[in-house]
Structure formats: structure tokens, C-alpha cells
C-alpha atoms as a PDB file:
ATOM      1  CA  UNK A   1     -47.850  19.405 -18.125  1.00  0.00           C
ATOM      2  CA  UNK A   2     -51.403  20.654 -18.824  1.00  0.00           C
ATOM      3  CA  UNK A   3     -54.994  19.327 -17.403  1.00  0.00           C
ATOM      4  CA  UNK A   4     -54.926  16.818 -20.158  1.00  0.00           C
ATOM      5  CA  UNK A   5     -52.020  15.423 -19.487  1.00  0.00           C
ATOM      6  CA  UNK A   6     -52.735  16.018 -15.472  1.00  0.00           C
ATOM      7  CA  UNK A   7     -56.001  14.358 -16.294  1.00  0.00           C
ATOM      8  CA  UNK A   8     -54.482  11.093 -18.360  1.00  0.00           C
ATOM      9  CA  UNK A   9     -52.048  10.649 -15.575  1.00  0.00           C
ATOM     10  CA  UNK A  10     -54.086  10.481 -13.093  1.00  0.00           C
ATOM     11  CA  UNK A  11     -56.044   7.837 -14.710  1.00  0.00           C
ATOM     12  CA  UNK A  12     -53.376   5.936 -15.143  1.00  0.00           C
ATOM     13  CA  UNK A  13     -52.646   5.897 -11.521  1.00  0.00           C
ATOM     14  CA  UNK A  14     -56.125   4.841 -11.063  1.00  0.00           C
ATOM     15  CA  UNK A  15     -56.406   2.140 -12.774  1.00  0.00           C
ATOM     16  CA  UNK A  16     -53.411   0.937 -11.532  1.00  0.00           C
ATOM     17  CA  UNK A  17     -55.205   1.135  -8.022  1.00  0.00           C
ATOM     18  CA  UNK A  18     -58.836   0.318  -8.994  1.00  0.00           C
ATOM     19  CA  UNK A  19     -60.417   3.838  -8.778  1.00  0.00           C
ATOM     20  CA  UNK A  20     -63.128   4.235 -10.525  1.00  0.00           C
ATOM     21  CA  UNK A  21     -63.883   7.653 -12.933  1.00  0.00           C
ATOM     22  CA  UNK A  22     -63.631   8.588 -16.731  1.00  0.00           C
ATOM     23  CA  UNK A  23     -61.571  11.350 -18.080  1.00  0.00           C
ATOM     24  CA  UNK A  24     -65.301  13.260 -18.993  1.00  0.00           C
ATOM     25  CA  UNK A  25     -66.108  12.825 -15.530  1.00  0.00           C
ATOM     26  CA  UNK A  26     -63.229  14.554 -13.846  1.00  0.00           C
ATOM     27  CA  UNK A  27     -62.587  16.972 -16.204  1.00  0.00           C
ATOM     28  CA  UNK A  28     -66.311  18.047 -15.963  1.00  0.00           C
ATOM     29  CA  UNK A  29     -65.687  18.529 -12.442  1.00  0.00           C
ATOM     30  CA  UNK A  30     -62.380  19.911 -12.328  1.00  0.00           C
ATOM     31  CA  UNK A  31     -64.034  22.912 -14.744  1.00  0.00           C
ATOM     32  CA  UNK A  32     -66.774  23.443 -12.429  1.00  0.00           C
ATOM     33  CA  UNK A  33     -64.345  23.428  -8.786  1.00  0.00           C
ATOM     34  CA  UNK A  34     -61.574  25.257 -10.546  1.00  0.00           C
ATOM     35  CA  UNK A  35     -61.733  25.962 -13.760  1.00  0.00           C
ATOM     36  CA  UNK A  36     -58.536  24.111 -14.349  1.00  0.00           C
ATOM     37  CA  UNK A  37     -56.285  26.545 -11.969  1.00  0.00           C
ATOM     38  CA  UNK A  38     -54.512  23.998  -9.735  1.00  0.00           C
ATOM     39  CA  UNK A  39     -53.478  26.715  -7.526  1.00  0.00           C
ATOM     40  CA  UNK A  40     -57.175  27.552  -7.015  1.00  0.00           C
ATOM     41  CA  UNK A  41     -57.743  28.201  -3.354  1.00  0.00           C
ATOM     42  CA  UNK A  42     -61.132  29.006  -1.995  1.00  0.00           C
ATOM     43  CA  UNK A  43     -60.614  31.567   0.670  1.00  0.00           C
ATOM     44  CA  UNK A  44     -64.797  32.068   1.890  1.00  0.00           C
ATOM     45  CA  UNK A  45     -67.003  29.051   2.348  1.00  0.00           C
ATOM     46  CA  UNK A  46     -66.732  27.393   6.034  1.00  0.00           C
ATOM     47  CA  UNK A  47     -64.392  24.783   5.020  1.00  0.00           C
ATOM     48  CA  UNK A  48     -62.096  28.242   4.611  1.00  0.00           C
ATOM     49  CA  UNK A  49     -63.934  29.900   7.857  1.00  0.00           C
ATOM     50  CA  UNK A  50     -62.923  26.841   9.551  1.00  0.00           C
ATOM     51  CA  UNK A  51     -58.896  26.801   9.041  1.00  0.00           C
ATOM     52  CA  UNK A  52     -59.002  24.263   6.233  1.00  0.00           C
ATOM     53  CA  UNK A  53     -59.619  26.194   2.630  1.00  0.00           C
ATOM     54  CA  UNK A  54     -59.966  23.797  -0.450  1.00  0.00           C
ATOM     55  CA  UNK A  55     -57.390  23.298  -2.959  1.00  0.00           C
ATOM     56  CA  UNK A  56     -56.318  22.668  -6.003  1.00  0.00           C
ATOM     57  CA  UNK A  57     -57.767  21.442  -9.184  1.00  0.00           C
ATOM     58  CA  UNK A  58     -60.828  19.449  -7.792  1.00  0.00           C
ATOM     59  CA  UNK A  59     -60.564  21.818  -4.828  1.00  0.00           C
ATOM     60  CA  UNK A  60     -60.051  19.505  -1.612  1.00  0.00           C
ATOM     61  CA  UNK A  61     -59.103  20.395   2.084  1.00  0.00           C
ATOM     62  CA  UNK A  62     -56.236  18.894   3.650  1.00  0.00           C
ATOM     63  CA  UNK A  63     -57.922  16.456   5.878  1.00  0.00           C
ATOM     64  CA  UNK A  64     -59.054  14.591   3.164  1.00  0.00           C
ATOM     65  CA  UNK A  65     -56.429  14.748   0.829  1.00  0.00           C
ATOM     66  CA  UNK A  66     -54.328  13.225   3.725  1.00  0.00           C
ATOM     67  CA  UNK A  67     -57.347  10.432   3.988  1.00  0.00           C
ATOM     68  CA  UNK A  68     -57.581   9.740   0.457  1.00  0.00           C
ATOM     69  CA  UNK A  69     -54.035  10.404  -0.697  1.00  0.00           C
ATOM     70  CA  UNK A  70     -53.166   7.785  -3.260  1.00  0.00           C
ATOM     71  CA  UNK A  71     -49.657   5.866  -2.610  1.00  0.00           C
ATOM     72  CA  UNK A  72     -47.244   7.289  -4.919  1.00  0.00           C
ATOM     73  CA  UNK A  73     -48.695  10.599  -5.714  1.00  0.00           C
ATOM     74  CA  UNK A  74     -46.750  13.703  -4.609  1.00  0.00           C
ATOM     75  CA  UNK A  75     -48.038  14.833  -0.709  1.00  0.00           C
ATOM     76  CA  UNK A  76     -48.171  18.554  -2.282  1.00  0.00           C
ATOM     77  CA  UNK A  77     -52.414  18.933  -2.475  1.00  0.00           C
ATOM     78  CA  UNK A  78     -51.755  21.857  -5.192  1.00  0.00           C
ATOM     79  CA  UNK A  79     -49.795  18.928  -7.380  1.00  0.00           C
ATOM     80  CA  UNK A  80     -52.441  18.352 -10.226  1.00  0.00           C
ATOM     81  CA  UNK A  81     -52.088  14.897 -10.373  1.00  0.00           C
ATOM     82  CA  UNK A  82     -52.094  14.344  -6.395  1.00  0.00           C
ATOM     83  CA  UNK A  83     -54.692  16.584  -5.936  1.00  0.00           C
ATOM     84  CA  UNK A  84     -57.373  14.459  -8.852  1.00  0.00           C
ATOM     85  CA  UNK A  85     -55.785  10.890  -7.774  1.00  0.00           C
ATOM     86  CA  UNK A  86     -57.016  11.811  -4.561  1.00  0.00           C
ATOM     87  CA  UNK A  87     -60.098  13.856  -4.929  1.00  0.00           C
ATOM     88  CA  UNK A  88     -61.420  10.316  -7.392  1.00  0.00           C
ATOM     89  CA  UNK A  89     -60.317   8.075  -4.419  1.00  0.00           C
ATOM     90  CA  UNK A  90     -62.576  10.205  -1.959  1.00  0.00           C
ATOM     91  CA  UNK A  91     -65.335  10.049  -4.775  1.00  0.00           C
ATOM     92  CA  UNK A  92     -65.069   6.599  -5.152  1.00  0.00           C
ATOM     93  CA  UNK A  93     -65.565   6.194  -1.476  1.00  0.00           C
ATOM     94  CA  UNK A  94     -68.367   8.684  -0.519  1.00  0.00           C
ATOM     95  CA  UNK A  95     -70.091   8.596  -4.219  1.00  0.00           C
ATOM     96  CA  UNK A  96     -69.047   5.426  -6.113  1.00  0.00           C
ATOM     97  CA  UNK A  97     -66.903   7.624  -8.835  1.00  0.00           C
ATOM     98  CA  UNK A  98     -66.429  11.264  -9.701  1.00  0.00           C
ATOM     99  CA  UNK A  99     -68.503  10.445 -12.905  1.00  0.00           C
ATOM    100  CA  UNK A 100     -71.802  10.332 -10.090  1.00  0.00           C
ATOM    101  CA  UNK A 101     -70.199  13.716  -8.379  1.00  0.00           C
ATOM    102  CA  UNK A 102     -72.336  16.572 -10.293  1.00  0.00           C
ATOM    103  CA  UNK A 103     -72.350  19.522  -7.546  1.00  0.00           C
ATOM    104  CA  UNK A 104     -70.172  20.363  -4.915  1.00  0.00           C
ATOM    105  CA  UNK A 105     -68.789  17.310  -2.966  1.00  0.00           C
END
């Protein structure tokens, strides 16, 4: 119950599901999004502006959490391990892995 263990579960889950991403690579961007709140909410950039803040650990909006949502995972965006399984699947898709994510995505 920590971003460790958040972090080790969720690559459990996605290996299980053939997502791609290493436990340096999320946790590097998890740091930089959040810095490892999962109730981190950011309340000012368009995304915000626009009805649809980002949440959570790797700081997502709810359009593509529901996109990317892995089977399985709580439907909460502000559960840890819902939130990363999900962010990595969206990463995956757009990027190849989190591990190639190095900004804001």
C-alpha cells in the first residue's frame, strides 16, 4: 500500500496483459506528474480549463482512463494501481511504453 507496491502491482497486471514498461520507467514518471500523491489533481492547464482535470499518480483525464482502462483494475482513476495500469496502456499505444514517455504526455 505504497508506490512500490502500487508500482509492482501494476506490473504484474501488465504483464499479464502484454503492456509494455519497467518499474524505472513509471516510477520516473509518476515522480515527475505527481510526485507520488495519487490524489494529485491538476486544477490549471486546459485539460482542467476544459472540464476534464488530470488525475492521479501518472495524472490522466477521464476520457482516457475510460479508453485505456485495463480489465480488472478498479474504475476509480485516483486508485494507484488503476490509474498506472492505465496511464502504461495509453503509453504503450501513443508512445510504445512509458519507459519512451520523458515529458508531459
Amino acid at each position: 500500500n505504497n508506490l512500490d507496491g502500487w508500482i509492482r502491482q501494476s506490473l504484474a497486471i501488465m504483464a499479464e496483459k502484454g503492456i509494455p514498461g519497467t518499474y524505472n520507467g513509471i516510477h520516473r514518471n509518476i515522480m515527475r506528474e505527481s510526485s507520488g500523491n495519487p490524489l494529485a489533481i491538476n486544477n490549471w492547464d486546459i485539460n482542467a480549463i476544459n472540464g476534464t482535470p488530470s488525475k492521479g499518480l501518472l495524472q490522466v483525464i477521464d476520457p482516457t482512463f475510460n479508453t485505456y482502462h485495463v480489465a480488472g483494475t478498479s474504475l476509480d482513476p485516483y486508485n494507484p494501481v488503476a490509474n498506472i495500469t492505465a496511464a502504461c496502456n495509453y503509453a504503450a499505444h501513443r508512445y510504445g511504453s512509458i519507459d519512451n514517455v520523458n515529458g508531459p504526455y
